[in-house]
N, C-alpha and C. Protein backbone atom coordinates (compact mmCIF):
# COMPACT_ATOMS: atom_id res chain seq x y z
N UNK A 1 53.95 -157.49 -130.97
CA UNK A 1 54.17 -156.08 -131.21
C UNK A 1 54.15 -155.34 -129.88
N UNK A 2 55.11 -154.45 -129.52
CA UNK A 2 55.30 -153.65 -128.42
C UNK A 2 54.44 -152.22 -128.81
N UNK A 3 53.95 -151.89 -127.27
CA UNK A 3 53.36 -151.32 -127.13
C UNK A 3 54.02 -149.41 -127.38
N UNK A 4 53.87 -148.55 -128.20
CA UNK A 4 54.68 -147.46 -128.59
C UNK A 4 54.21 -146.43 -127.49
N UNK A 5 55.62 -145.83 -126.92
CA UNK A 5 54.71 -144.87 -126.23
C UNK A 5 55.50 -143.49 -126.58
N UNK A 6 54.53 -142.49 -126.24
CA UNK A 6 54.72 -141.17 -126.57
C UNK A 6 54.87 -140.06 -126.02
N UNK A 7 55.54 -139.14 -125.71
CA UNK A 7 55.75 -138.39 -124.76
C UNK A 7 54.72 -137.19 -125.11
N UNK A 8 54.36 -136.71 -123.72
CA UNK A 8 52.79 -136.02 -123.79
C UNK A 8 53.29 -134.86 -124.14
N UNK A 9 52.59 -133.84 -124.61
CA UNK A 9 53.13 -132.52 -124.32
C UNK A 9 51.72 -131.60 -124.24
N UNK A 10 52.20 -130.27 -123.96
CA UNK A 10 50.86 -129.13 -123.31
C UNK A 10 50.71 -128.85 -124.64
N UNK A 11 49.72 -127.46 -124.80
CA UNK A 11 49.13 -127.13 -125.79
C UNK A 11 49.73 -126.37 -126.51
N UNK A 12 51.31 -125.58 -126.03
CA UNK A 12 51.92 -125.08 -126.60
C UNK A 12 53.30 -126.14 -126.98
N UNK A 13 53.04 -127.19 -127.14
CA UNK A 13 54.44 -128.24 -127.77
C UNK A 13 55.18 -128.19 -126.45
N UNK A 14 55.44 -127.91 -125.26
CA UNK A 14 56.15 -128.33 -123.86
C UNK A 14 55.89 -130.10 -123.25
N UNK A 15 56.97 -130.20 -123.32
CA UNK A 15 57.07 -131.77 -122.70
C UNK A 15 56.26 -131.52 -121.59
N UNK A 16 55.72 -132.56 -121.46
CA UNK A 16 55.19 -132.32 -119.62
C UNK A 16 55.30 -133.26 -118.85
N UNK A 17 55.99 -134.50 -119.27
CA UNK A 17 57.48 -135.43 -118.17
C UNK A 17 56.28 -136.78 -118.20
N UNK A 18 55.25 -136.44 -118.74
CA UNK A 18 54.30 -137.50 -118.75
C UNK A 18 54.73 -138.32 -120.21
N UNK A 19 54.67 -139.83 -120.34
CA UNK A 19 54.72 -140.65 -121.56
C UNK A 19 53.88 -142.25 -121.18
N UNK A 20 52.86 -141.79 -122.21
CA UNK A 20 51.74 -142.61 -122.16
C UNK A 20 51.89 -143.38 -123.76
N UNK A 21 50.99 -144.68 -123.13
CA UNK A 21 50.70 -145.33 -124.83
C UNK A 21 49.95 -145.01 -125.55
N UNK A 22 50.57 -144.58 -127.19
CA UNK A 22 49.97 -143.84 -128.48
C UNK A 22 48.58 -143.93 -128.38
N UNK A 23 47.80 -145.53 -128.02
CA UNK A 23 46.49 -145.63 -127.35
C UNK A 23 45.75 -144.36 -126.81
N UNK A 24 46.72 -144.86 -125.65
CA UNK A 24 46.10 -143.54 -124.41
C UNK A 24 46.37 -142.49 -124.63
N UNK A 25 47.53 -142.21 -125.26
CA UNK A 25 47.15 -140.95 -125.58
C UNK A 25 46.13 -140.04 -126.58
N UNK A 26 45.64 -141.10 -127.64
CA UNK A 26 44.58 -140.56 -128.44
C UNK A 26 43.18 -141.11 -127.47
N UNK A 27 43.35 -141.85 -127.03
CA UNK A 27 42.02 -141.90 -125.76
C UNK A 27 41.60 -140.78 -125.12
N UNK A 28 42.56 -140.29 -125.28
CA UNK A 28 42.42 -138.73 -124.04
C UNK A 28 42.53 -137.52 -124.87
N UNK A 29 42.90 -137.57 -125.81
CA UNK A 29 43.22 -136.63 -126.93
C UNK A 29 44.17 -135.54 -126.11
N UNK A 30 45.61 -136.17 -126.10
CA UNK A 30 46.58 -135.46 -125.44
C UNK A 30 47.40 -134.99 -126.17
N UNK A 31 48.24 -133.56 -126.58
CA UNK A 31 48.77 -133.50 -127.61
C UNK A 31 50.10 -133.88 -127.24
N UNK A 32 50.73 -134.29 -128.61
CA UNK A 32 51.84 -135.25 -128.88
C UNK A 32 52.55 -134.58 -130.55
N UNK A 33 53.52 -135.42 -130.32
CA UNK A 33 54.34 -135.09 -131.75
C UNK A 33 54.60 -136.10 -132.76
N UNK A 34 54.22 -135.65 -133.89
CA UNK A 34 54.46 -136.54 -135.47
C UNK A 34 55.54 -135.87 -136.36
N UNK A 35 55.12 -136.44 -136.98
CA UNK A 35 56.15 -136.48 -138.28
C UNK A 35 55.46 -136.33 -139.65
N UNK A 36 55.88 -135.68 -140.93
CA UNK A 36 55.01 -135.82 -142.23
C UNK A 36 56.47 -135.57 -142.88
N UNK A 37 56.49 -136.70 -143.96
CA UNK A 37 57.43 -136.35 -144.86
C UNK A 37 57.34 -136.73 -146.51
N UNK A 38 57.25 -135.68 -147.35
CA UNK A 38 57.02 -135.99 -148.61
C UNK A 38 58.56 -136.14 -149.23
N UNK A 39 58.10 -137.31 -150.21
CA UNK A 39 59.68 -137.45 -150.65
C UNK A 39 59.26 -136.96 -152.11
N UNK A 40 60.14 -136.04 -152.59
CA UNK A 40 60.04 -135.59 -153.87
C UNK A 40 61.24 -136.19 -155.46
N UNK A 41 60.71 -136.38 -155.88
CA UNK A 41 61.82 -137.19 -157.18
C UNK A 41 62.37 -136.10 -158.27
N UNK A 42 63.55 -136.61 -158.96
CA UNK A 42 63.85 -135.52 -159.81
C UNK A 42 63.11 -134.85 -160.94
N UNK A 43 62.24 -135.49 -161.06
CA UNK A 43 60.54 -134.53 -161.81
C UNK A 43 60.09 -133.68 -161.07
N UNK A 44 60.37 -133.47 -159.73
CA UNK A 44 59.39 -132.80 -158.90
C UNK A 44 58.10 -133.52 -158.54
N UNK A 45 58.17 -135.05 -158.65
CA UNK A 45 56.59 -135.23 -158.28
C UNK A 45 56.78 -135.96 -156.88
N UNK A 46 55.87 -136.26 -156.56
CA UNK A 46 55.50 -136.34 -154.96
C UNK A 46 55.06 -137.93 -154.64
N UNK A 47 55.43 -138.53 -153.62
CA UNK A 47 55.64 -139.94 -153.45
C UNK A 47 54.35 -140.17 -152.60
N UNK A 48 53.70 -140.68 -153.53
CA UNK A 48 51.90 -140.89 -152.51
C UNK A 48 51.96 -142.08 -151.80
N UNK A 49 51.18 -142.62 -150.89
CA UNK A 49 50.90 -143.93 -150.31
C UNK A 49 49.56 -144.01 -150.02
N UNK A 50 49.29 -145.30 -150.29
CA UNK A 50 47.72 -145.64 -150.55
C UNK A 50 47.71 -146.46 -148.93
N UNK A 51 47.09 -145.65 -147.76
CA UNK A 51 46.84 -146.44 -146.66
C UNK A 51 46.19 -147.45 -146.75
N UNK A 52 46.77 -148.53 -145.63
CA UNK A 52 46.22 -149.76 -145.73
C UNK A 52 44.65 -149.92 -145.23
N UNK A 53 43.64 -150.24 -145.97
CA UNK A 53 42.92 -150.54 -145.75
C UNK A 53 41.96 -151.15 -144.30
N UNK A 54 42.96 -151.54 -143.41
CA UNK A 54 43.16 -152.12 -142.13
C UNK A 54 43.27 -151.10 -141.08
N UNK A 55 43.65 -149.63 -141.37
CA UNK A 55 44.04 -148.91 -140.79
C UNK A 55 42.77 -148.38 -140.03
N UNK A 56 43.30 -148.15 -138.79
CA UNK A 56 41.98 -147.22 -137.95
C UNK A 56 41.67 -146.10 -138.31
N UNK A 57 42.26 -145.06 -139.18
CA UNK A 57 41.94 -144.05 -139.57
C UNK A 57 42.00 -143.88 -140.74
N UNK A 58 41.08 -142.99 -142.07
CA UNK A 58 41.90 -143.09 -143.44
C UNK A 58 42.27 -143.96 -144.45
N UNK A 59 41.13 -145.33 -144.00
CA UNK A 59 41.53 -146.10 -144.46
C UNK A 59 41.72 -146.63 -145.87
N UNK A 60 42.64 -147.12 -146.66
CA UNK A 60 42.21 -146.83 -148.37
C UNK A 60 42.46 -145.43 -148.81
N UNK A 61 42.77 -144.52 -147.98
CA UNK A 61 43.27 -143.02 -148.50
C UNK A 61 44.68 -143.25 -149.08
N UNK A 62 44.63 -141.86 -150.02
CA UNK A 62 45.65 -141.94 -150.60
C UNK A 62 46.77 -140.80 -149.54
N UNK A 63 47.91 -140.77 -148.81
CA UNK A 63 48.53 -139.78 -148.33
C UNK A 63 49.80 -139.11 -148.21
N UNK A 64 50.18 -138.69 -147.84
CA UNK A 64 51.89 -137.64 -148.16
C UNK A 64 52.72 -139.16 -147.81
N UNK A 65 53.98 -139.12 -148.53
CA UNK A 65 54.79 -139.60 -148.51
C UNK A 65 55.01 -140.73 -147.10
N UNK A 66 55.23 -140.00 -146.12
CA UNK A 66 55.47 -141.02 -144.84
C UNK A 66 55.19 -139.67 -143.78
N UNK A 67 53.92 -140.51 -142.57
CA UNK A 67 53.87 -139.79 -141.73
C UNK A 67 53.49 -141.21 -140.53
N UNK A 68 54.10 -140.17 -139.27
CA UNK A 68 54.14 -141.27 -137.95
C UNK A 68 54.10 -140.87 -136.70
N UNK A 69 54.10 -141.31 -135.64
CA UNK A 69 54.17 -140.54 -134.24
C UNK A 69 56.14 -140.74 -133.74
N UNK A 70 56.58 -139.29 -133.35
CA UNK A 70 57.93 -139.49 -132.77
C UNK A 70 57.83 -140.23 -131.45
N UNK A 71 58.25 -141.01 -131.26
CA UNK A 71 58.42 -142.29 -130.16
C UNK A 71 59.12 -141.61 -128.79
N UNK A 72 58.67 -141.52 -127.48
CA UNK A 72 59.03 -141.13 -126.27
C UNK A 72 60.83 -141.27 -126.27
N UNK A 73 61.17 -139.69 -126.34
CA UNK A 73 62.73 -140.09 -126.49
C UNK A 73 63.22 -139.66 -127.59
N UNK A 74 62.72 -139.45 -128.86
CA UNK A 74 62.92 -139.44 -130.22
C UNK A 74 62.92 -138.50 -130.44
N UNK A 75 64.15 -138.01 -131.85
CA UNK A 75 64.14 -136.24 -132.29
C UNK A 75 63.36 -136.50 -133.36
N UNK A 76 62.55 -135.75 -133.92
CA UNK A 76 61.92 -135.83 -135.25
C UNK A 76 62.28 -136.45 -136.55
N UNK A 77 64.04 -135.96 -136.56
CA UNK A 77 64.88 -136.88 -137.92
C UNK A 77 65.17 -138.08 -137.75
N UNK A 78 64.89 -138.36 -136.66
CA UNK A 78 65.04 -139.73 -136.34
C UNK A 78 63.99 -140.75 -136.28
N UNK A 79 62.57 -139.63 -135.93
CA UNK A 79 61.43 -140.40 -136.24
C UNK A 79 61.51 -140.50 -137.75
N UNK A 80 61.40 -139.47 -138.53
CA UNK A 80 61.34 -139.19 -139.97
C UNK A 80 62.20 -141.06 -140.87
N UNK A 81 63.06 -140.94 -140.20
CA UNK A 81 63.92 -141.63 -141.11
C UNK A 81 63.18 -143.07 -140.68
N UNK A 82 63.29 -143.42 -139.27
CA UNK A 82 62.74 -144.47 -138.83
C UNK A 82 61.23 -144.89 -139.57
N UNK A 83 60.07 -143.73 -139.79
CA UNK A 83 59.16 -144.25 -141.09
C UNK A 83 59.02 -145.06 -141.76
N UNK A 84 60.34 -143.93 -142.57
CA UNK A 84 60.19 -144.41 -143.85
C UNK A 84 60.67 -145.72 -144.13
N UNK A 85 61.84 -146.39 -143.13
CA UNK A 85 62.32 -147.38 -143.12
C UNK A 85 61.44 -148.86 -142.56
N UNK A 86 60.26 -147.93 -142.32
CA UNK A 86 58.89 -148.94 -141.41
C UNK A 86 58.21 -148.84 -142.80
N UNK A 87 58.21 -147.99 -143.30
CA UNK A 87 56.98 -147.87 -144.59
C UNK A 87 57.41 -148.00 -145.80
N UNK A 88 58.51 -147.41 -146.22
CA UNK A 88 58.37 -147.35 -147.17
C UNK A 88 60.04 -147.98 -147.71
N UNK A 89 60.48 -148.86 -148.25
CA UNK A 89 61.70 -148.99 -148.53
C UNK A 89 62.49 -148.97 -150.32
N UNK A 90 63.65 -149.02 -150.50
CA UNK A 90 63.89 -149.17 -151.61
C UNK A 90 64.81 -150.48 -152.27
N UNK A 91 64.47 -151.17 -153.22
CA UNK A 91 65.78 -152.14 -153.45
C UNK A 91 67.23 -151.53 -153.79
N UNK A 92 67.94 -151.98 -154.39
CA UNK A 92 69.04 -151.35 -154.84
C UNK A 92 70.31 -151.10 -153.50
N UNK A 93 69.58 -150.84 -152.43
CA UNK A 93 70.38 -150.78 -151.33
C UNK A 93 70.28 -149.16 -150.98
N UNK A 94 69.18 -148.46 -151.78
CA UNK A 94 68.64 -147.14 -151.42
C UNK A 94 68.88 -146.63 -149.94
N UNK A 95 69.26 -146.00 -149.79
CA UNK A 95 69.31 -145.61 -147.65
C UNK A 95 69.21 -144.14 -147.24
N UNK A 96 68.19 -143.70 -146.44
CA UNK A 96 67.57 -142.69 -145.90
C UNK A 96 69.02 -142.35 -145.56
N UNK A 97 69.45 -140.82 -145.33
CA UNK A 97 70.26 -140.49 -144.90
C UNK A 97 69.71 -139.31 -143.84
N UNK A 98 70.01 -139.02 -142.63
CA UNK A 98 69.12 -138.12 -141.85
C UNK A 98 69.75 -136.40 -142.44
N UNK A 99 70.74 -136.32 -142.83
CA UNK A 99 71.02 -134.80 -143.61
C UNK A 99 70.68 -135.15 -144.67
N UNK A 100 70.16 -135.55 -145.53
CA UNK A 100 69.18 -135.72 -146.63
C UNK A 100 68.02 -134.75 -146.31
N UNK A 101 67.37 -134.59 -145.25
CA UNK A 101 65.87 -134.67 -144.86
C UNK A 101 66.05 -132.88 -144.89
N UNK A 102 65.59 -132.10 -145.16
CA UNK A 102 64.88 -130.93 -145.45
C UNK A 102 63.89 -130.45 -144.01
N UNK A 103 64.17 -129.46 -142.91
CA UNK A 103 62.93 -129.09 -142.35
C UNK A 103 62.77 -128.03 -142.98
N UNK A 104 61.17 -128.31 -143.09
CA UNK A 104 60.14 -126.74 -143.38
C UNK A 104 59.67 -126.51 -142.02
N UNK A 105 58.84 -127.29 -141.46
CA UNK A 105 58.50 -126.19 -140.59
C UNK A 105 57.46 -127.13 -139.46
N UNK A 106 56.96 -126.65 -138.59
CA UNK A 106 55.82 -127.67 -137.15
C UNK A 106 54.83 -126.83 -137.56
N UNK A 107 53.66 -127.90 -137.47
CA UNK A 107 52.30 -127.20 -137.60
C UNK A 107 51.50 -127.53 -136.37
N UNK A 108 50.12 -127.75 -136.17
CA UNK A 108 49.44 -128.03 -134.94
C UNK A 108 48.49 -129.02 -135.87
N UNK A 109 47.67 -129.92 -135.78
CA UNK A 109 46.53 -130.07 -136.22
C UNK A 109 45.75 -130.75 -135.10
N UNK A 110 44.72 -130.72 -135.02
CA UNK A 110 43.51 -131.57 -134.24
C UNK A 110 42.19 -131.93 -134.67
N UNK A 111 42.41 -133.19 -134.38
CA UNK A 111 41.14 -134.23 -135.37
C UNK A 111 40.46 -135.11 -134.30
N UNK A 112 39.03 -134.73 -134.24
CA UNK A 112 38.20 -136.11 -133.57
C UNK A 112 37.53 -136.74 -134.57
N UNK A 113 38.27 -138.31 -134.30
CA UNK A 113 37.54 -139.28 -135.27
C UNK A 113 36.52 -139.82 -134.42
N UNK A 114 36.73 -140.16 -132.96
CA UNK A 114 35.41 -140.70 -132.40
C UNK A 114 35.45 -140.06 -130.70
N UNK A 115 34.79 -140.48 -129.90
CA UNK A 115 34.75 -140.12 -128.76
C UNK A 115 36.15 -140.65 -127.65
N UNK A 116 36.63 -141.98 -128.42
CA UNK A 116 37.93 -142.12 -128.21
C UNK A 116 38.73 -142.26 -128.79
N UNK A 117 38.76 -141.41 -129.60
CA UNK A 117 39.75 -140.93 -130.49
C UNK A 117 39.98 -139.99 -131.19
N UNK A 118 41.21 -138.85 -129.95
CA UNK A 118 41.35 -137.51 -130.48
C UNK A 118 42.62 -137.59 -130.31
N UNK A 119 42.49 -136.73 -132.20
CA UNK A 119 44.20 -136.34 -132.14
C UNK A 119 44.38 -135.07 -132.19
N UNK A 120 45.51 -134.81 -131.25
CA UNK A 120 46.32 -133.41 -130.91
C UNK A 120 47.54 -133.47 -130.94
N UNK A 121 47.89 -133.01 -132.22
CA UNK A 121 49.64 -133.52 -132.61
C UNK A 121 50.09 -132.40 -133.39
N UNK A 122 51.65 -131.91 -132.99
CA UNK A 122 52.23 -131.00 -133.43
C UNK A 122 53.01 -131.84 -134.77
N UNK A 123 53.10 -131.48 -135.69
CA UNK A 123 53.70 -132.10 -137.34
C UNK A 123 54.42 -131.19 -137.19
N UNK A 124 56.09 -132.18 -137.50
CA UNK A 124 57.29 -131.73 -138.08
C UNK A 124 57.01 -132.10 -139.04
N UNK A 125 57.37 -131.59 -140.47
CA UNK A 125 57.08 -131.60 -141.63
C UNK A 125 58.42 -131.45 -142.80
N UNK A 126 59.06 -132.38 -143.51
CA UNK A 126 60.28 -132.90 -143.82
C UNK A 126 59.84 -132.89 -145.48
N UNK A 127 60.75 -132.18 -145.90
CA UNK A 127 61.18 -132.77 -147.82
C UNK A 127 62.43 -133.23 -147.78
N UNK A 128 62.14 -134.76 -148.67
CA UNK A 128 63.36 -135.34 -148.74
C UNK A 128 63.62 -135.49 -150.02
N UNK A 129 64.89 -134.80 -150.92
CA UNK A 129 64.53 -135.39 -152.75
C UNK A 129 65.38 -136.08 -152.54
N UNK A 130 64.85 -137.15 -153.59
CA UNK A 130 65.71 -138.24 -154.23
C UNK A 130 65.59 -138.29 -155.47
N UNK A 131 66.75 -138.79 -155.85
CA UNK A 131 66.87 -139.12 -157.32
C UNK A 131 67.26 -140.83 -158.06
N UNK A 132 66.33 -141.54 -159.06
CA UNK A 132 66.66 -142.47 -159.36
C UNK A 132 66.21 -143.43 -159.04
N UNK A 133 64.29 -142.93 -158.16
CA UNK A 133 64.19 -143.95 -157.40
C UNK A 133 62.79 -143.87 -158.56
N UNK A 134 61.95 -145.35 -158.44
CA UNK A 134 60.83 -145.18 -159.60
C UNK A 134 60.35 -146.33 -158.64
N UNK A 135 59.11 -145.80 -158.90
CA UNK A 135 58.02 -146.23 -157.78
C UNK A 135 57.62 -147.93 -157.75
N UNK A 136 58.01 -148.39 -158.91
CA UNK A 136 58.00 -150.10 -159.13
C UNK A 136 59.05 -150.48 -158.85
N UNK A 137 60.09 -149.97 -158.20
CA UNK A 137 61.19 -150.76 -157.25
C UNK A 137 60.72 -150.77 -155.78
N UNK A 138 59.98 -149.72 -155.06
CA UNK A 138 59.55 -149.65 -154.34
C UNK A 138 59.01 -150.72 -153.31
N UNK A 139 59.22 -151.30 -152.16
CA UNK A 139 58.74 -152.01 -151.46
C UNK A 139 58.23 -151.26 -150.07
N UNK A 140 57.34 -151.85 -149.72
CA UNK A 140 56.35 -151.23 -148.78
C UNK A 140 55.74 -152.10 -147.61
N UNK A 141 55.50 -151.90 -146.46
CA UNK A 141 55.11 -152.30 -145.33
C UNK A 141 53.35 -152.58 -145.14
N UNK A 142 53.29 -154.29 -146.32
CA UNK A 142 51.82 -154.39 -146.17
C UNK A 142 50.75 -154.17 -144.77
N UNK A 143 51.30 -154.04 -144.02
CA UNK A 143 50.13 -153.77 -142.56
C UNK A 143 50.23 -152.37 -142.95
N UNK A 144 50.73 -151.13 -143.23
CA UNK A 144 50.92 -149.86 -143.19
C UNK A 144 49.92 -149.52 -144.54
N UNK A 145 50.86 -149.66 -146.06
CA UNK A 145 50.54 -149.16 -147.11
C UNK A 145 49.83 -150.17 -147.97
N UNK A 146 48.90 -150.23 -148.67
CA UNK A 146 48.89 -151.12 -149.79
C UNK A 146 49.31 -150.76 -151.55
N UNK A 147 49.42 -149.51 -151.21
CA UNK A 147 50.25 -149.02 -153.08
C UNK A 147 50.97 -147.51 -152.69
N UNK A 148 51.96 -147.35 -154.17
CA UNK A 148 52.42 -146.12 -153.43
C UNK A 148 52.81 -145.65 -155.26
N UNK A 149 53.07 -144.60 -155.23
CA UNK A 149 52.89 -144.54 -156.71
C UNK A 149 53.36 -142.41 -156.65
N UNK A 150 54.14 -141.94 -157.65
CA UNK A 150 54.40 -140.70 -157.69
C UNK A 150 53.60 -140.12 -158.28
N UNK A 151 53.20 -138.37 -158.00
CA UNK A 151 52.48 -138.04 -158.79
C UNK A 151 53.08 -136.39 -158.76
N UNK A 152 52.30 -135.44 -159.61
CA UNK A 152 52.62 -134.32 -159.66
C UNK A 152 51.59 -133.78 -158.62
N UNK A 153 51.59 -132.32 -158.47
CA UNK A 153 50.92 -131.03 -157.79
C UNK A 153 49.42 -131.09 -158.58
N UNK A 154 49.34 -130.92 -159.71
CA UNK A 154 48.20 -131.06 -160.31
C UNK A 154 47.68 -132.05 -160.13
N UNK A 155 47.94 -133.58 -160.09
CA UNK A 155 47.28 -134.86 -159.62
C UNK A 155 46.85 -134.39 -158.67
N UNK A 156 48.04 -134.51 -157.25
CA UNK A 156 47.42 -134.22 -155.65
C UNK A 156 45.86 -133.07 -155.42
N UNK A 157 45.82 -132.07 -156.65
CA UNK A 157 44.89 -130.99 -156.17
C UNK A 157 43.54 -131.84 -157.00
N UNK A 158 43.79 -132.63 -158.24
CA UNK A 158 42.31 -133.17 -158.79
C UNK A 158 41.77 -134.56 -157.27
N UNK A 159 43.36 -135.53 -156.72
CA UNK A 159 42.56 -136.00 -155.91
C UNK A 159 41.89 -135.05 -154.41
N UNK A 160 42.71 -134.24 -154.18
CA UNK A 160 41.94 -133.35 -152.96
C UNK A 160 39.97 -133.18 -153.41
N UNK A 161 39.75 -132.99 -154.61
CA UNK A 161 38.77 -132.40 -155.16
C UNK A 161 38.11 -133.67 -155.07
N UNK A 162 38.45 -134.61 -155.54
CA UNK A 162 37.48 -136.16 -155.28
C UNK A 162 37.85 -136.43 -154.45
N UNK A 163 38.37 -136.03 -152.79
CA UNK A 163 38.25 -136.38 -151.47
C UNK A 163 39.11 -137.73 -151.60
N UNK A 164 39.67 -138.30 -152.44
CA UNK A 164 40.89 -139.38 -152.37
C UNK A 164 42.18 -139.42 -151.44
N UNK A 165 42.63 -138.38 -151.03
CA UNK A 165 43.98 -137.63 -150.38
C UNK A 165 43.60 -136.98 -149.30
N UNK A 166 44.54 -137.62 -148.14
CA UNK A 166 44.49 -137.26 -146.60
C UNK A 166 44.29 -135.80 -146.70
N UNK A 167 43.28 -135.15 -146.29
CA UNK A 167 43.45 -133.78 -146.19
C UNK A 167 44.70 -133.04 -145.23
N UNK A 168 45.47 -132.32 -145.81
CA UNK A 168 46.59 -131.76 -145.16
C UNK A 168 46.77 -130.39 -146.05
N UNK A 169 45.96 -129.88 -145.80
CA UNK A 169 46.25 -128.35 -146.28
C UNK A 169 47.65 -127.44 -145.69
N UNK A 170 47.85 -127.79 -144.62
CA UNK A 170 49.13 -127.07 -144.15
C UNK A 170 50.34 -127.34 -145.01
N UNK A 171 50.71 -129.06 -145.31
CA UNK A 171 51.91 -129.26 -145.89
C UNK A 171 51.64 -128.98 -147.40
N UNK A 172 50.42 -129.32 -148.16
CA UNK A 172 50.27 -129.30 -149.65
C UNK A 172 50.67 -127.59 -149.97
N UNK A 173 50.19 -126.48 -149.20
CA UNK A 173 50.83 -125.19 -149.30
C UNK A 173 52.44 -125.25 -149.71
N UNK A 174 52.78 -125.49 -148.40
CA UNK A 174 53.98 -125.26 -147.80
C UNK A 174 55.15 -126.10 -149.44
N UNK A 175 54.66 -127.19 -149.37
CA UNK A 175 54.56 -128.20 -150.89
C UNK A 175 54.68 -127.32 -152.30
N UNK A 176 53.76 -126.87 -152.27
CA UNK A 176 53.70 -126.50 -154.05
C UNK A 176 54.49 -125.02 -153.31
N UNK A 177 54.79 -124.05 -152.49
CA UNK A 177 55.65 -123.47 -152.57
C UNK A 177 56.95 -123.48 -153.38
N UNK A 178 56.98 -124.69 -152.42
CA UNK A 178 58.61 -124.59 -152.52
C UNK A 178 59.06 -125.46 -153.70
N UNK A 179 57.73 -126.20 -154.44
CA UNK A 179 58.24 -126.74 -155.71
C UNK A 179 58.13 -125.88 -157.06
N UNK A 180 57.63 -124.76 -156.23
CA UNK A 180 57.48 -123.63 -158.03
C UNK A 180 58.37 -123.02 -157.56
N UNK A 181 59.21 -123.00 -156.78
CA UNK A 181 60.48 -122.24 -156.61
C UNK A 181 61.98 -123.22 -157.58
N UNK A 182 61.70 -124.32 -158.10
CA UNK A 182 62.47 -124.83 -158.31
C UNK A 182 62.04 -124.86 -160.27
């Protein structure tokens, strides 16, 4: 496995010509750019993933659709798509299309999980609907996910309440917005 690296940026999202490994850069807690993308189905419900257990952060959590770091070089739809195609796939011959993908909007978040390990990452934040896809065709990237399963707005808010679901208050807003608009 090659080593991913990430292009640094200041505190206001500015490149700053520096690109370090995803490592080092949460070693240092340097801010950087991700990705979050919920894929929504023609019910309106929301495509969960059960992190892998293995994972350094979150582990066994349940979380939004597909989220990742944009790779030194990379536009966001391109991280976005690249994901889901790492995480999450479909049989049938299903295929991410990058004008498919929906932007809402960049958020900021910052999280210390340990003394070396801080994250400072600006989230592009992506709805993608699909239609026709049902969650037992679904194939998934066992080092990444171990289950993935759809649910509604009302599920996501009973697991927030039993602490089951990555906390992401910015996108779950932004989320049930724009799905009671429909």
């Amino acid at each position: 496995m090659s080593t991913e690296l990430i292009d640094v940026l200041d505190e206001n999202g500015i490149f700053t010509g520096e690109i370090l490994s995803r490592d080092e850069v949460h070693r240092r807690g340097l801010w950087h750019r991700c990705i979050a993308v919920a894929i929504i189905n023609e019910k309106n419900e929301i495509l969960l993933q059960q992190r892998s257990a293995n994972k350094e952060k979150n582990a066994g959590m349940w979380d939004i659709s597909v989220a990742g770091h944009i790779s030194s070089g990379q536009d966001a739809l391109s991280a976005a798509a690249r994901e889901i195609n790492e995480e999450v796939s479909v049989l049938l011959g299903y295929r991410t299309e990058i004008k498919d993908f929906r932007y809402m909007y960049c958020y900021r978040k910052e999280e210390k999980f340990r003394d070396d390990f801080i994250e400072r990452q600006f989230y592009d934040f992506f709805i993608l609907r699909t239609s026709g896809v049902d969650d037992k065709v679904l194939h998934f990237q066992k080092e990444e996910v171990q289950a993935v399963k759809f649910v509604d707005l009302l599920t996501i808010e009973k697991m927030r309440e039993n602490k089951e679901i990555v906390e992401r208050p910015e996108i779950y807003t932004v989320l049930t917005n724009f799905l009671f608009r429909f």
